[in-house]
C-alpha atoms as a PDB file:
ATOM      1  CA  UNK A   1      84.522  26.506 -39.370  1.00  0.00           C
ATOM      2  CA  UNK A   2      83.712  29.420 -37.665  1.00  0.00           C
ATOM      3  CA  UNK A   3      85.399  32.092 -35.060  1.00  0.00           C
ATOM      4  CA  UNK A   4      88.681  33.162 -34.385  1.00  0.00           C
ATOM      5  CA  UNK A   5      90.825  34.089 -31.493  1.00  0.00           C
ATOM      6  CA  UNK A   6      91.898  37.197 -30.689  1.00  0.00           C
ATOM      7  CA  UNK A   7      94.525  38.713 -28.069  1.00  0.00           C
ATOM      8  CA  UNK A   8      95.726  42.053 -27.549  1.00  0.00           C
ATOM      9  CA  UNK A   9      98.438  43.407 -25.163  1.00  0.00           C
ATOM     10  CA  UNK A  10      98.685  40.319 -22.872  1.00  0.00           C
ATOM     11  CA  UNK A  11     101.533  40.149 -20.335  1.00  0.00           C
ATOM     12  CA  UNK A  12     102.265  37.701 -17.669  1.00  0.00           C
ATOM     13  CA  UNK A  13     104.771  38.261 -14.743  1.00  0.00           C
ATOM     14  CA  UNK A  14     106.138  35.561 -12.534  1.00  0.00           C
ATOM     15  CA  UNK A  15     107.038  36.945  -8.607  1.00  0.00           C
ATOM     16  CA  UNK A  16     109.193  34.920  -6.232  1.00  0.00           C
ATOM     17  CA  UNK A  17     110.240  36.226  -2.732  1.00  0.00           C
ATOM     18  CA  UNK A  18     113.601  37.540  -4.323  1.00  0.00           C
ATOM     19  CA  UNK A  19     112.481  38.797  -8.039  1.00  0.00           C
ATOM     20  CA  UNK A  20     109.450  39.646 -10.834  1.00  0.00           C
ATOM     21  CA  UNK A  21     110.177  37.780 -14.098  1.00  0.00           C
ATOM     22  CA  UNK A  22     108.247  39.209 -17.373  1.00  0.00           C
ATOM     23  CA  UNK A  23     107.825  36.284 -19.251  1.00  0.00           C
ATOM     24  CA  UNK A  24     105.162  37.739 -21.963  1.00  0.00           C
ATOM     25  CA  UNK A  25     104.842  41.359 -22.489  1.00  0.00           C
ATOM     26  CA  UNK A  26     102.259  43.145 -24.713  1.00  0.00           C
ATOM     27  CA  UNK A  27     101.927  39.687 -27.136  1.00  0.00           C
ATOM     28  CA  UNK A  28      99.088  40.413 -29.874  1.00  0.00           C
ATOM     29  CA  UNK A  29      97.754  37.568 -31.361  1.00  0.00           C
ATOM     30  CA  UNK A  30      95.046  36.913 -33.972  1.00  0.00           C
ATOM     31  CA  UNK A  31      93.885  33.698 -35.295  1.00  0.00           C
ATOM     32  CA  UNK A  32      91.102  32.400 -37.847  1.00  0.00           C
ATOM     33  CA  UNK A  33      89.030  29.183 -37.574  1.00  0.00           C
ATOM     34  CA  UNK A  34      91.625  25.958 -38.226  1.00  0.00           C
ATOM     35  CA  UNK A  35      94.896  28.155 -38.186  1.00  0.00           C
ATOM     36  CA  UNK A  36      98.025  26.369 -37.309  1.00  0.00           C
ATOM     37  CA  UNK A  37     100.112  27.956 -35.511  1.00  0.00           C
ATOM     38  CA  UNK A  38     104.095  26.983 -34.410  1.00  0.00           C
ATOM     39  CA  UNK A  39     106.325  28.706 -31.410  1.00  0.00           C
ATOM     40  CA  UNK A  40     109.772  28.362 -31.871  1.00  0.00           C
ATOM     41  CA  UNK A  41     112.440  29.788 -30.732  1.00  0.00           C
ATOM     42  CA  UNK A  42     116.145  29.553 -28.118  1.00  0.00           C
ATOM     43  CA  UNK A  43     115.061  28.072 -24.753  1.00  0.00           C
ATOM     44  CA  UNK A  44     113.319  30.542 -21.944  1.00  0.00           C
ATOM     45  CA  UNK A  45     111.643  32.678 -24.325  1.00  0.00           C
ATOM     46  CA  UNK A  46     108.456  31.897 -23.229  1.00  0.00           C
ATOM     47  CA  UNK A  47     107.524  29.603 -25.519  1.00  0.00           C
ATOM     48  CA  UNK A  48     105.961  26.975 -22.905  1.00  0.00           C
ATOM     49  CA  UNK A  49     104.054  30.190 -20.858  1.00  0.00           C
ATOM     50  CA  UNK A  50     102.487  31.254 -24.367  1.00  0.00           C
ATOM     51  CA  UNK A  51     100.923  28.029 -24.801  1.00  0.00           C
ATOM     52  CA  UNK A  52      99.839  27.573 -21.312  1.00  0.00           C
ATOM     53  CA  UNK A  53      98.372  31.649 -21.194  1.00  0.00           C
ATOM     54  CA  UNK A  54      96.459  30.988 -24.341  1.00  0.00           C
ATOM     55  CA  UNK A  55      95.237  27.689 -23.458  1.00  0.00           C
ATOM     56  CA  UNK A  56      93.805  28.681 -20.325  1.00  0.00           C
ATOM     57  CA  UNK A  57      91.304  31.373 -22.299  1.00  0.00           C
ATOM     58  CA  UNK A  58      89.323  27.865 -23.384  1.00  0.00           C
END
């Protein structure tokens, strides 16, 4: 296989009417060809936005 992913600095902020939430800040990420990778961690720390941010780059 070849490529790999690779993210640098990448933040996402949720607004409402009433407040900002910074669910990702500054993540770096690098991944090679057929890498498995596994989030885990307590709920609400971003686990779910991670996978939706990166999956979005495809």
């Amino acid at each position: 296989m070849e490529g790999s992913v690779k993210i640098e600095n990448a933040s996402k902020i949720f607004v409402s009417k009433n407040e900002s939430v910074e669910a990702l800040k500054d993540v770096n990420l690098e991944l090679s060809a057929g890498s498995f990778v596994s989030l885990i961690g307590p709920s609400g720390n971003g686990k779910r936005t991670s996978h939706c941010f990166y999956n979005r780059l495809h």
